[in-house]
N, C-alpha and C. Protein backbone atom coordinates (compact mmCIF):
# COMPACT_ATOMS: atom_id res chain seq x y z
N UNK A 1 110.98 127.50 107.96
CA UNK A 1 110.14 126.66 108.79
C UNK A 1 108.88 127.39 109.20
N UNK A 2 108.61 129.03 109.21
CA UNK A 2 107.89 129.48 109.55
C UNK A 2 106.35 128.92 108.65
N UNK A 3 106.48 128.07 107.65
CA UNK A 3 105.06 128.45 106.61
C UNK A 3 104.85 127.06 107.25
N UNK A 4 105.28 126.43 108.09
CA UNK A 4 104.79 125.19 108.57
C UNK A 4 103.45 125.09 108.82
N UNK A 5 103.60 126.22 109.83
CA UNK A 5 102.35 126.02 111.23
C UNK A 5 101.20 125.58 110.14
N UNK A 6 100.52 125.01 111.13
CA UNK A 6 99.41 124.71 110.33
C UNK A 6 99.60 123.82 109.20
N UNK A 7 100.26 123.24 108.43
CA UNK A 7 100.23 122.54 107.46
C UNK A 7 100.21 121.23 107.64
N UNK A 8 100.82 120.50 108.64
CA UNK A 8 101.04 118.78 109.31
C UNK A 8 100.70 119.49 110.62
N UNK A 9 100.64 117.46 111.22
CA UNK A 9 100.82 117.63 112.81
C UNK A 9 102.37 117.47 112.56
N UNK A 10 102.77 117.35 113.93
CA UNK A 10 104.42 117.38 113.84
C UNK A 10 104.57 116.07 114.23
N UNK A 11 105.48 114.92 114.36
CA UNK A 11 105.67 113.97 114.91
C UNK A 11 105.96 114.23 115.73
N UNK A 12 107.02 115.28 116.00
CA UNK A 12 108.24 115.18 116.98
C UNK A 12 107.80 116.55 117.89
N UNK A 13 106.16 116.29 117.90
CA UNK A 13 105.71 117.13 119.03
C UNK A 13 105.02 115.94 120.04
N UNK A 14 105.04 114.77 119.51
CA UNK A 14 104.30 113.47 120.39
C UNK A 14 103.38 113.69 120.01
N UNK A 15 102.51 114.02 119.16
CA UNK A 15 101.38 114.19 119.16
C UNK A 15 100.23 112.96 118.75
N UNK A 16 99.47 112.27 119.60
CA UNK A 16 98.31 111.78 118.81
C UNK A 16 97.20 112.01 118.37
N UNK A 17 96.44 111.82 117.11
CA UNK A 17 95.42 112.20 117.12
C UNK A 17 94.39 111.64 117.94
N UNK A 18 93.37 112.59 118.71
CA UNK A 18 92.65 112.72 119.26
C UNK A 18 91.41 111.45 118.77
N UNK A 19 91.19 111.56 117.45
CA UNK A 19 90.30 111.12 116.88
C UNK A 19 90.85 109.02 116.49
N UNK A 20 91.78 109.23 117.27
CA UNK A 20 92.04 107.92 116.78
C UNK A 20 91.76 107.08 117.94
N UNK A 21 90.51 105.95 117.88
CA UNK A 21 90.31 105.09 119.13
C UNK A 21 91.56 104.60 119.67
N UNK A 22 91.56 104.30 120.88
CA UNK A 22 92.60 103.71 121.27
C UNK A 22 93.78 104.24 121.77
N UNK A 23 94.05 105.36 121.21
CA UNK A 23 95.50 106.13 121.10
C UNK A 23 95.59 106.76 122.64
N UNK A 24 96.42 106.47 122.97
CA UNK A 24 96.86 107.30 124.37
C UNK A 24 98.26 107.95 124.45
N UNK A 25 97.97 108.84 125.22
CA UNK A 25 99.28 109.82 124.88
C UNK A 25 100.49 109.51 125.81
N UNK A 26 100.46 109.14 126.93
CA UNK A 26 101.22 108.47 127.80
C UNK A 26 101.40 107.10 127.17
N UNK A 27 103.16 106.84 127.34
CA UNK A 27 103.53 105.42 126.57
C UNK A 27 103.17 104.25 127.65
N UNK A 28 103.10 104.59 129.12
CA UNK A 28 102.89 103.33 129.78
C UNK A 28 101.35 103.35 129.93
N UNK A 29 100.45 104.61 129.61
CA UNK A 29 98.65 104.26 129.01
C UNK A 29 98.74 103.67 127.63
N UNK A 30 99.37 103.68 126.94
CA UNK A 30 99.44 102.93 125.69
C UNK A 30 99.29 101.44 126.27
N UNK A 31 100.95 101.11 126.45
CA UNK A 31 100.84 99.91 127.16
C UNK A 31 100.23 99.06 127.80
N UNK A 32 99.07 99.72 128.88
CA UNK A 32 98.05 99.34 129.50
C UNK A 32 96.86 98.99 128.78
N UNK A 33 96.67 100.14 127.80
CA UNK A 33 95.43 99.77 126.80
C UNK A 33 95.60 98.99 126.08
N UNK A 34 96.69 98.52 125.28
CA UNK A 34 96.96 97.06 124.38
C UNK A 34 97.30 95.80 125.46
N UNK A 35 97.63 95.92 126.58
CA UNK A 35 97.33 94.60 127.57
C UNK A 35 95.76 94.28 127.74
N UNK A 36 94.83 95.62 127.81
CA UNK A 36 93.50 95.24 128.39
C UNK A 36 92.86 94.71 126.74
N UNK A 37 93.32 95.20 126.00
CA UNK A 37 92.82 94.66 124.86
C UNK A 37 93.12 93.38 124.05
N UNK A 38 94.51 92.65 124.72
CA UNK A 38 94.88 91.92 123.88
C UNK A 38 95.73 92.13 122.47
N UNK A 39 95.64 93.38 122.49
CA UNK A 39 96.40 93.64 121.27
C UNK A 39 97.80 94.14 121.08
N UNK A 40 98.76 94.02 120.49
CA UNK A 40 100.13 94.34 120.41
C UNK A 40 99.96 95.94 120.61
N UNK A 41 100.81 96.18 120.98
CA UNK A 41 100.99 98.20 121.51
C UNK A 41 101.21 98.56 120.28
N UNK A 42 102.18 97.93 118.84
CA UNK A 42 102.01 98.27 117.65
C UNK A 42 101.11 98.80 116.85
N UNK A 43 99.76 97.54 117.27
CA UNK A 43 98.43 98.29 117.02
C UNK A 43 98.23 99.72 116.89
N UNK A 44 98.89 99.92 118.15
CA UNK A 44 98.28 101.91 118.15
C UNK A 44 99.19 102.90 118.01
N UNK A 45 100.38 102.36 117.49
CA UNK A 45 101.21 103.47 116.94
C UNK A 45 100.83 103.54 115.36
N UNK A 46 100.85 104.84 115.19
CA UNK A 46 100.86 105.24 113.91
C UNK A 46 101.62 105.01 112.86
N UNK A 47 101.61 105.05 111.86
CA UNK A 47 102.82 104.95 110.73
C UNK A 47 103.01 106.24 110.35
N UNK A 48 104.20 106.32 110.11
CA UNK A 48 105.01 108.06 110.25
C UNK A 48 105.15 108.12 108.74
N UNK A 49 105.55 109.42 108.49
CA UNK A 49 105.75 110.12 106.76
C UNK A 49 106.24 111.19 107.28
N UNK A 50 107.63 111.74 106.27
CA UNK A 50 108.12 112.59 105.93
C UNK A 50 107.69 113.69 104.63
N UNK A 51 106.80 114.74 105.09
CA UNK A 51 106.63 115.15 103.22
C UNK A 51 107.84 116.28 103.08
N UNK A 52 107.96 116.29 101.55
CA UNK A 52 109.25 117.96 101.31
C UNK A 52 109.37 118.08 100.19
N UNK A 53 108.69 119.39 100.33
CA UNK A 53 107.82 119.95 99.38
C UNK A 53 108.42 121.91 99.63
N UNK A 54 108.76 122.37 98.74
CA UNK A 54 108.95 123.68 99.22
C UNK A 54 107.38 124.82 98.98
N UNK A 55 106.50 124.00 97.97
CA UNK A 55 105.46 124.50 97.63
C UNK A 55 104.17 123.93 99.29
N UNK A 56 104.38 124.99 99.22
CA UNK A 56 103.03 124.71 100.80
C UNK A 56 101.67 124.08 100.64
N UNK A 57 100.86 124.43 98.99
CA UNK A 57 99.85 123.63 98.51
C UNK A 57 100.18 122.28 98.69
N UNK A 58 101.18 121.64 98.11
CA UNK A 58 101.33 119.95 97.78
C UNK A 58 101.65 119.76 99.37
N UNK A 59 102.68 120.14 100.13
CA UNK A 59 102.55 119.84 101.23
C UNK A 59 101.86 119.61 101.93
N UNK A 60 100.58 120.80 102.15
CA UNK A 60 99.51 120.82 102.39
C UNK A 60 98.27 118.84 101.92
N UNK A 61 98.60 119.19 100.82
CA UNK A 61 97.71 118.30 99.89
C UNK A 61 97.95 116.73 100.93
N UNK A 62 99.58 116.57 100.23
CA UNK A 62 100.25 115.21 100.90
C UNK A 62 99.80 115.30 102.27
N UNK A 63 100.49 115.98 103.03
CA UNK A 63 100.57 115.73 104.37
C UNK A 63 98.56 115.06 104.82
N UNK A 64 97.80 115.99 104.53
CA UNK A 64 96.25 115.71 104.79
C UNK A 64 95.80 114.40 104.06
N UNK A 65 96.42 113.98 103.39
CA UNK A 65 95.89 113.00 102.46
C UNK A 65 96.89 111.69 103.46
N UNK A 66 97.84 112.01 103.86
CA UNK A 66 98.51 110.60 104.64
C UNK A 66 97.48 110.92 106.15
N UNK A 67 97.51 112.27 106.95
CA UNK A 67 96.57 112.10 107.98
C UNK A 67 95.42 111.53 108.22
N UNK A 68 94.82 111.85 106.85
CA UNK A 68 93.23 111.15 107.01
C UNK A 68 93.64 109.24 106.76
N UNK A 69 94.40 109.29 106.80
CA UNK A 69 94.83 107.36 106.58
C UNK A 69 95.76 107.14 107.57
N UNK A 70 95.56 107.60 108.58
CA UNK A 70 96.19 107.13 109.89
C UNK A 70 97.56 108.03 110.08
N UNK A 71 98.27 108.54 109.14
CA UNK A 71 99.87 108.52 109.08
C UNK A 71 100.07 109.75 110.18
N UNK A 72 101.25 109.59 110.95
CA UNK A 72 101.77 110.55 111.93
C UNK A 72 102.26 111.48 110.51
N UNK A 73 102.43 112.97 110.72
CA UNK A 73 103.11 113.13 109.30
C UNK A 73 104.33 114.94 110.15
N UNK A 74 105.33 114.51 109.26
CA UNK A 74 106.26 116.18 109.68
C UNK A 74 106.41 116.39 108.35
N UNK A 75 106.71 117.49 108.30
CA UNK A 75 107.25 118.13 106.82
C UNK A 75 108.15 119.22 106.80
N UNK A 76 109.05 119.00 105.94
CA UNK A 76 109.84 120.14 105.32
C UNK A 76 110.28 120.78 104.53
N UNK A 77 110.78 121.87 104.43
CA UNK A 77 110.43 122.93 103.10
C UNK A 77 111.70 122.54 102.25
N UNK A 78 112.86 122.51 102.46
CA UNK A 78 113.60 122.07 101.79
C UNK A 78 114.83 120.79 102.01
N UNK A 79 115.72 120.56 101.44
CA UNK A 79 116.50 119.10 101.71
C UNK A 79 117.31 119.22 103.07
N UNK A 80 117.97 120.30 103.51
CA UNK A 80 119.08 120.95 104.52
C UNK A 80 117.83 120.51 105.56
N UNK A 81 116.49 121.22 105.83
CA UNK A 81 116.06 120.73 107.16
C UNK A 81 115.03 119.64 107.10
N UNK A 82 114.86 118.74 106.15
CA UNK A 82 114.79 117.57 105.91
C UNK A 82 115.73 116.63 106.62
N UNK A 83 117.04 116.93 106.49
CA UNK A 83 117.92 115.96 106.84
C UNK A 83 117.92 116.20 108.37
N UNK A 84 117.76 117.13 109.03
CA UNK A 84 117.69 117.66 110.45
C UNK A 84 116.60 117.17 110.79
N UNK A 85 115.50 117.27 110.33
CA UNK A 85 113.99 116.05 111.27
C UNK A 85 114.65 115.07 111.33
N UNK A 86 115.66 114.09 110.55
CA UNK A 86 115.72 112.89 110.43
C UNK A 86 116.70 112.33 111.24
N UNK A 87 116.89 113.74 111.99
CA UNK A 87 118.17 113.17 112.63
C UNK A 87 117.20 112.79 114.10
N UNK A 88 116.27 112.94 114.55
CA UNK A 88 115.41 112.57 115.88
C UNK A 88 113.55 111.98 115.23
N UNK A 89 113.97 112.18 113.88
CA UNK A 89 112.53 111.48 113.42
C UNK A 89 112.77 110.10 112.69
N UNK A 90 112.54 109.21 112.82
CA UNK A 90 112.37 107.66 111.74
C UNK A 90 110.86 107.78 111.32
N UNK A 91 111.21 108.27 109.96
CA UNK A 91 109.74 107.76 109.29
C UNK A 91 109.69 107.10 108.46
N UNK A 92 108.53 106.01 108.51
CA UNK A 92 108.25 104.88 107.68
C UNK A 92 108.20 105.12 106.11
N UNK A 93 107.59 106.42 105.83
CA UNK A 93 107.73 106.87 104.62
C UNK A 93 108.14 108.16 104.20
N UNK A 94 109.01 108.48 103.16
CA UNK A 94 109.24 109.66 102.76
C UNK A 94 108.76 110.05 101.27
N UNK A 95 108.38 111.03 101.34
CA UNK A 95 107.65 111.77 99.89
C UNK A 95 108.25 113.07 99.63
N UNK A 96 109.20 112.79 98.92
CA UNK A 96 110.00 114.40 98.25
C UNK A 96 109.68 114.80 97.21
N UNK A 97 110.19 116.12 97.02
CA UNK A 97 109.81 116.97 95.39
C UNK A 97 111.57 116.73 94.70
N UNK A 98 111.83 116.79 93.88
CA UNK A 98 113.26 117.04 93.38
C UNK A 98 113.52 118.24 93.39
N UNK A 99 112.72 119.36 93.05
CA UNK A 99 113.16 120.56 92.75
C UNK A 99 112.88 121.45 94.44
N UNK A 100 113.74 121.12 95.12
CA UNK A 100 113.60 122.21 96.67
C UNK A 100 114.73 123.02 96.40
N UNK A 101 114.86 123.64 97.44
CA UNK A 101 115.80 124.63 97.49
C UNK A 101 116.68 123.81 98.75
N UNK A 102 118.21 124.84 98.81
CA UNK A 102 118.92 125.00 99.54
C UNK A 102 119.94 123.07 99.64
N UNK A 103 118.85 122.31 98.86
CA UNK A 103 119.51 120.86 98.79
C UNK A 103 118.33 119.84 98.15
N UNK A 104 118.42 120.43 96.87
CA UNK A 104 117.88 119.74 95.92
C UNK A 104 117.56 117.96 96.00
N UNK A 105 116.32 117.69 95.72
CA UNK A 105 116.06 116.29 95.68
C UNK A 105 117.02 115.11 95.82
N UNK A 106 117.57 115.53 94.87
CA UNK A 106 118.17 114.07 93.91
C UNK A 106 119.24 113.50 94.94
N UNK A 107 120.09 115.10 95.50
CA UNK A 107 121.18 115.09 96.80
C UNK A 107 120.50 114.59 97.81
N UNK A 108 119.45 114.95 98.41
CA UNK A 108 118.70 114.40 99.59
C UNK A 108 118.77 113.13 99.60
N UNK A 109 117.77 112.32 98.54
CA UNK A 109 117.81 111.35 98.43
C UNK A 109 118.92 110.19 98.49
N UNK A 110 119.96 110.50 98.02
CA UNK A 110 121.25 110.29 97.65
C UNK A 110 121.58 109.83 99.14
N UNK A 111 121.58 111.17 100.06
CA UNK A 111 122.09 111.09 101.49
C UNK A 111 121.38 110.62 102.48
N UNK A 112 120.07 110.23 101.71
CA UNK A 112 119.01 109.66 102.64
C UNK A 112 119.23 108.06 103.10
N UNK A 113 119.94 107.86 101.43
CA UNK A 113 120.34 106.27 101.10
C UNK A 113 121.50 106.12 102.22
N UNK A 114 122.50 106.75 102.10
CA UNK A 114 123.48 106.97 103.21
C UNK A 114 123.33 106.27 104.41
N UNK A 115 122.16 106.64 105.06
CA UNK A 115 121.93 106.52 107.00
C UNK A 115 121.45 104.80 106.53
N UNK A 116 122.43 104.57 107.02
CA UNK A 116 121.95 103.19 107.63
C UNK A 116 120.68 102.59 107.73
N UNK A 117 119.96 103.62 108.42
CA UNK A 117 118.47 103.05 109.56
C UNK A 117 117.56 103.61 108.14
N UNK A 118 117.63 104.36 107.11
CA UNK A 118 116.61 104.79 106.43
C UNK A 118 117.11 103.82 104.81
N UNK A 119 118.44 102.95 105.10
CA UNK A 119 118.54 102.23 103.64
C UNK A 119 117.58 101.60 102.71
N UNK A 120 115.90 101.11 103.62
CA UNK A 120 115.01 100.52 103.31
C UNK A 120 113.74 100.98 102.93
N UNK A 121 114.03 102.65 103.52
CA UNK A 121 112.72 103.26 104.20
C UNK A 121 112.82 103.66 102.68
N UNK A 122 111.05 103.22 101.95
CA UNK A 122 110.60 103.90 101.34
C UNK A 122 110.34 105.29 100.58
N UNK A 123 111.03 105.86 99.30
CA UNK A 123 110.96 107.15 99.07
C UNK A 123 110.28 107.47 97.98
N UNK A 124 109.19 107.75 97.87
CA UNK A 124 108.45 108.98 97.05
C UNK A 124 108.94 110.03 96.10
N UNK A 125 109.16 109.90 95.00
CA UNK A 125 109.39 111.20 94.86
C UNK A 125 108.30 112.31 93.75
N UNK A 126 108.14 112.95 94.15
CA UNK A 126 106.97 113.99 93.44
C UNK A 126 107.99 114.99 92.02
N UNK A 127 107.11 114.90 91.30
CA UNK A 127 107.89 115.33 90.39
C UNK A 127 106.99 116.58 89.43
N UNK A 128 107.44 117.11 88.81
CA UNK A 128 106.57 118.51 88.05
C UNK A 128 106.49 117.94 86.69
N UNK A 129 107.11 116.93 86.52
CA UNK A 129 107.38 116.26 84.94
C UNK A 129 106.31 115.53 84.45
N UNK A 130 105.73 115.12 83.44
CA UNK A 130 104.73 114.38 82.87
C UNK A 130 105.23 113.02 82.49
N UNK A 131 106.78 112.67 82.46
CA UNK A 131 106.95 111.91 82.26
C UNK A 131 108.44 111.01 82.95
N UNK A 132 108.31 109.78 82.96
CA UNK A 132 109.49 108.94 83.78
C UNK A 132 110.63 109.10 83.43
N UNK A 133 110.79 109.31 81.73
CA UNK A 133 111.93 109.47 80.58
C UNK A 133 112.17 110.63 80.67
N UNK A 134 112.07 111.36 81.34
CA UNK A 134 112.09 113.36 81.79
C UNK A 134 113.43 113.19 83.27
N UNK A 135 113.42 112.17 84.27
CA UNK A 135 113.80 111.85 85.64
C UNK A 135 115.02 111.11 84.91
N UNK A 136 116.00 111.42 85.99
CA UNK A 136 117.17 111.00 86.11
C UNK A 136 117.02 109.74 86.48
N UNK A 137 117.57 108.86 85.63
CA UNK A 137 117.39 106.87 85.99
C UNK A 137 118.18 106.71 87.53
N UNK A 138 119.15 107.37 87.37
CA UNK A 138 119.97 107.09 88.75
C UNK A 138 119.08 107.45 90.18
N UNK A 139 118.12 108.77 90.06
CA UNK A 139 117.36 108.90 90.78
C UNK A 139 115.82 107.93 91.32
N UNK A 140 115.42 107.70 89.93
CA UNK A 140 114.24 106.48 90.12
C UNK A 140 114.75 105.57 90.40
N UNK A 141 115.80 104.69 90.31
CA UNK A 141 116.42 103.67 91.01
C UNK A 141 116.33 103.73 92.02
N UNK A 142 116.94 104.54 92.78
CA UNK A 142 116.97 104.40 94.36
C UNK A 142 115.74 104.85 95.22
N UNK A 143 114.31 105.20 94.47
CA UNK A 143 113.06 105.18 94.86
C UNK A 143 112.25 104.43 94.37
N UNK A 144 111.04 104.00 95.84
CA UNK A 144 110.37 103.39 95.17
C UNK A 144 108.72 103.25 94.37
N UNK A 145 108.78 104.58 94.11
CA UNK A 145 107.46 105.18 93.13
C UNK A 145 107.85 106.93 92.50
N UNK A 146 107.09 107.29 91.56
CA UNK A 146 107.05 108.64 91.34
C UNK A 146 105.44 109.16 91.23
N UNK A 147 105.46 110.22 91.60
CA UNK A 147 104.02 111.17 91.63
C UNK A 147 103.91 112.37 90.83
N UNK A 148 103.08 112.47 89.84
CA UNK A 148 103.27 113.46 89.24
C UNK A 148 102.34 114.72 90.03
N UNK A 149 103.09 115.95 90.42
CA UNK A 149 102.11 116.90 90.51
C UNK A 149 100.99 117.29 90.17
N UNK A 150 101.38 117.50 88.90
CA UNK A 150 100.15 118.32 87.97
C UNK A 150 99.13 117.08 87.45
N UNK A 151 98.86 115.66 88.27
CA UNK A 151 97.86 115.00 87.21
C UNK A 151 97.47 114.20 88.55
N UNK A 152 96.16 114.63 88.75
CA UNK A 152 95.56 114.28 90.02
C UNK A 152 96.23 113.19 91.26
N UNK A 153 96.70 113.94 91.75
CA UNK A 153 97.82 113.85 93.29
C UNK A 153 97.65 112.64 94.26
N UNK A 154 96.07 112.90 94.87
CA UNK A 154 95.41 112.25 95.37
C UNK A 154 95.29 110.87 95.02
N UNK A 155 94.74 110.15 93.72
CA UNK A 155 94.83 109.49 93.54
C UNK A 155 96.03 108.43 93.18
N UNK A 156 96.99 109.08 92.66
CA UNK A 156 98.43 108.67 92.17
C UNK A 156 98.41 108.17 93.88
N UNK A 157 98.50 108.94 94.93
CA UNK A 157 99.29 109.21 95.84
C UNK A 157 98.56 107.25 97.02
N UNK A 158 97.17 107.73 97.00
CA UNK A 158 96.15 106.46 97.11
C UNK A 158 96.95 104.79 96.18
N UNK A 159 97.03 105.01 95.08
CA UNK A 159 97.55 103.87 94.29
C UNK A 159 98.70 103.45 94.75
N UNK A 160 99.76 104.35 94.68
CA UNK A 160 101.08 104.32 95.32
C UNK A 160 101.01 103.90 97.14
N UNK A 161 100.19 103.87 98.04
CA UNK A 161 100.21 103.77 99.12
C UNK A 161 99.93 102.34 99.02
N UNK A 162 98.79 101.94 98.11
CA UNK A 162 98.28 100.65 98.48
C UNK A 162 99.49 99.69 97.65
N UNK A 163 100.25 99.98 96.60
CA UNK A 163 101.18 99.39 96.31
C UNK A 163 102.53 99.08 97.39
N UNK A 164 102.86 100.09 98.23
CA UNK A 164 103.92 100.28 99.02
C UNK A 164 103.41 99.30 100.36
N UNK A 165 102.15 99.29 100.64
CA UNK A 165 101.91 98.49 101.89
C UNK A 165 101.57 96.88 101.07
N UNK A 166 101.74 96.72 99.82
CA UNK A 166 101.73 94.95 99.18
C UNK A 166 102.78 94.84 99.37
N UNK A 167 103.95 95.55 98.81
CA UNK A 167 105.48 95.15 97.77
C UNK A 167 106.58 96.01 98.81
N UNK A 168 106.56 96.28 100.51
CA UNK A 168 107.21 97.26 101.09
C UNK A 168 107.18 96.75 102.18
N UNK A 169 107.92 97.15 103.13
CA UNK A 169 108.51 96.70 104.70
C UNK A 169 107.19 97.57 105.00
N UNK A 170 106.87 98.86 104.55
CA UNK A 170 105.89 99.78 105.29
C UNK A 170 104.90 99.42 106.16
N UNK A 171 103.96 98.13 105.17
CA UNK A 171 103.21 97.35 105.70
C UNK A 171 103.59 96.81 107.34
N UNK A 172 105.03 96.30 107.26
CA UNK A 172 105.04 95.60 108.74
C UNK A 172 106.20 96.68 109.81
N UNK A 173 106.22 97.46 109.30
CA UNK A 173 106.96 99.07 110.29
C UNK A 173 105.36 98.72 111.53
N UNK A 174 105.65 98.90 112.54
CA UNK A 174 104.45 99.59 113.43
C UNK A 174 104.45 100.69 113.66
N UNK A 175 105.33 101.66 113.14
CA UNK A 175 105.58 102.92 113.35
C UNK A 175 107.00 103.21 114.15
N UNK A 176 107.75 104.22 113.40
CA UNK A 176 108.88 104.70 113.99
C UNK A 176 108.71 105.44 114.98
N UNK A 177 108.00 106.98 114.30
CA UNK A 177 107.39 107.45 115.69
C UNK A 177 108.76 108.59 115.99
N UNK A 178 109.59 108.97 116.95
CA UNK A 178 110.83 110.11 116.96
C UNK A 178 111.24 109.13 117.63
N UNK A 179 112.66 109.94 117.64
CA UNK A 179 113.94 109.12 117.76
C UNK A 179 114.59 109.44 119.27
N UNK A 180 115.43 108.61 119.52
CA UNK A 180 116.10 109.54 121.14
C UNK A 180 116.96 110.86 120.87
């Protein structure tokens, strides 16, 4: 956990960005500001992401690339403390690598399907492969996009977002946000 710092904000530090109109850090100033505005308090919660990634670049990459598009974002290095954010984090989206350590992709995923509350939630998975016929079918089944590393990230990652908020609950999540 140490190669974190610096790489995401954390969700499950409360944190809002500063830069986001509207956002207040107190939940009953939230509240107040979507009464004076008329607008649902949904409005100003963020939409959350999980990235896990054991490589700190892509982490890096993902995590900044969902921040600059609103997303609350946590991340983790491998599947074992992946499953531990998730036990006080609900995030709207998750973006994994297959190849982590200590609890490999495919298992994560697997156990991600498991929890009840995440049966719907959107999963990502990033892959080192060039190709779909390379991935375990049993694995692309139970996700709903793949990203290739090595063939411009960014954009895959952009395409795949705007697909997931047409054809995905993501769109109407107002944000999970942490858990009790």
């Amino acid at each position: 956990m140490g190669d974190r710092a610096g790489v995401c904000r954390h969700a499950r530090d409360s944190f809002f960005p500063a830069e986001s109109p509207g956002i207040a850090v107190e939940s009953g100033e939230l509240e107040l500001r979507a009464r004076r505005s008329l607008m649902p308090v949904s409005q100003y919660i963020p939409k959350t992401a999980l990235v896990v990634d054991d490589s700190m670049l892509i982490r890096h990459t993902v995590c900044r690339f969902l921040e600059e598009r609103g997303f609350l974002v946590d991340s983790a290095t491998n599947g074992v403390e992946a499953l531990i954010i998730l036990e006080h984090f609900m995030p709207d989206l998750i973006i994994t690598d297959l190849s982590i350590p200590r609890m490999g992709g495919e298992e994560l995923v697997f156990r991600i399907r498991q929890i009840e509350v995440f049966a719907n939630t959107p999963i990502v998975i990033l892959a080192a492969r060039t190709h779909a016929s390379e991935l375990p079918e049993h694995i692309v089944a139970g996700t709903s996009a793949v990203i290739y590393k090595n063939i411009q990230i960014e954009e895959q990652l952009s395409r795949t977002l705007v697909w997931l908020m047409a054809n995905s609950d993501l769109a109407e999540h107002p944000g999970h946000g942490t858990g009790g």
